[in-house]
Protein backbone atom coordinates (compact mmCIF):
# COMPACT_ATOMS: atom_id res chain seq x y z
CA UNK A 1 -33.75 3.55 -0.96
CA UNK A 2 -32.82 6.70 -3.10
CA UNK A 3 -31.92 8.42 -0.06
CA UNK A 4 -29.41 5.99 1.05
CA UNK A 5 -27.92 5.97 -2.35
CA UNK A 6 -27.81 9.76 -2.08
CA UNK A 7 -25.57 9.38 1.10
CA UNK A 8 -23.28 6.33 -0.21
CA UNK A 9 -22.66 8.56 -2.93
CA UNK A 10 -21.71 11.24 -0.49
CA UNK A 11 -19.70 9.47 1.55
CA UNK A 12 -17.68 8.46 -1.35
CA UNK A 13 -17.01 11.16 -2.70
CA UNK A 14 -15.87 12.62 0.46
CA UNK A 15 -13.62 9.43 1.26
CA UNK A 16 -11.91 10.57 -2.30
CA UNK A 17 -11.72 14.01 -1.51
CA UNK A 18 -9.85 13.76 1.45
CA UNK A 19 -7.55 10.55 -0.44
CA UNK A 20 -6.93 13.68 -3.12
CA UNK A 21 -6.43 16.08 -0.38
CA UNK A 22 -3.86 13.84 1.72
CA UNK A 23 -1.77 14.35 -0.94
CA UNK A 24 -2.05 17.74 -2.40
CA UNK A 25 -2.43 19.92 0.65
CA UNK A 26 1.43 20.23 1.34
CA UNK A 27 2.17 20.77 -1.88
CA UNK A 28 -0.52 23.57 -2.17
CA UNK A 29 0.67 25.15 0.89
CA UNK A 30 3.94 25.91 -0.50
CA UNK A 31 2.41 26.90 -3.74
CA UNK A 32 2.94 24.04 -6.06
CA UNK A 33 1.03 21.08 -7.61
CA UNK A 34 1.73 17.53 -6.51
CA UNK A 35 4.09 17.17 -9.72
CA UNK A 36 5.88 20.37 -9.19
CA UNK A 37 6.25 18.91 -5.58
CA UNK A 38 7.47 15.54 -6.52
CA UNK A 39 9.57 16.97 -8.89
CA UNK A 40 11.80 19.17 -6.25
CA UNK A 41 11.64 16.66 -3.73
CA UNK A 42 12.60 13.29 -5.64
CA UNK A 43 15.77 16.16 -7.28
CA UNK A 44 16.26 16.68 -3.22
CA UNK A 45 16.58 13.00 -2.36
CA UNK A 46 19.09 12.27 -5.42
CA UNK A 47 21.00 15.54 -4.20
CA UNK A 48 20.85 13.89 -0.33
CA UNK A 49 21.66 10.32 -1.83
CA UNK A 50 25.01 11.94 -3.80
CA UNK A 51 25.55 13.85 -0.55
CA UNK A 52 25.67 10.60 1.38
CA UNK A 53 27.76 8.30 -1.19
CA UNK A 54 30.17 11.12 -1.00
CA UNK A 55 30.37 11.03 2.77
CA UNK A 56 30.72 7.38 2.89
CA UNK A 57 33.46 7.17 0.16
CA UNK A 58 35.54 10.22 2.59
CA UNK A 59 34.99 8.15 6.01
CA UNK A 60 37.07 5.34 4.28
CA UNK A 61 39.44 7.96 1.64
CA UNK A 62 39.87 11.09 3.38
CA UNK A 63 41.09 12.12 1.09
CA UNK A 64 38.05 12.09 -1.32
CA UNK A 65 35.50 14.34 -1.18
CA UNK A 66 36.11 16.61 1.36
CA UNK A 67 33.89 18.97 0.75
CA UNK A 68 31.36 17.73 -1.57
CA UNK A 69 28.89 16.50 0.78
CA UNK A 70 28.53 19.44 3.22
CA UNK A 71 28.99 21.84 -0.10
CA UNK A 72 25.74 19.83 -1.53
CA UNK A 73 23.70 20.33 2.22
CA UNK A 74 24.77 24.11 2.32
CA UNK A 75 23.51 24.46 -1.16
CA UNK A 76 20.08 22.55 -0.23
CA UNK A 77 19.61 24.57 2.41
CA UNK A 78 19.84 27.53 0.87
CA UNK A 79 17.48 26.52 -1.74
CA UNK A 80 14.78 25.40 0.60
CA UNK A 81 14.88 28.03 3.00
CA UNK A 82 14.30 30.65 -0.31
CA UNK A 83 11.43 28.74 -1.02
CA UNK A 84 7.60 29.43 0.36
């Protein structure tokens, strides 16, 4: 009986190790934590969502915005390729 406690245990702990690992081996890889991570990326998606408002507002006003969106992408890009 101890034994197979000994390998539930095991097993768990494993099943949460790779549940911990699903979501901090990205982030690790380009030398962050998971906050750091969420952090730039969550600042990335308001940047993209700004990006995209800014777009749709010039498809109706040419006028409008002419720049902003592919200003904001250039920009992006240029921060995420300096990155790890």
């Amino acid at each position: 009986m101890q034994n197979f406690e000994n390998n539930n245990q095991s097993i768990t702990k494993k099943s949460q190790l790779k549940i911990v690992s699903f979501f901090t081996e990205h982030p690790e890889s380009v030398g962050e934590t998971y906050i750091q991570h969420f952090s730039v990326a969550i600042r990335f998606s308001l940047k993209l969502f700004i990006s995209s408002i800014a777009a749709l507002i010039h498809a109706f006003i040419p006028a409008l915005f002419k720049k902003t969106a592919s200003t904001l992408i250039k920009n992006m890009y240029r921060e995420m390729t300096s990155r790890k």
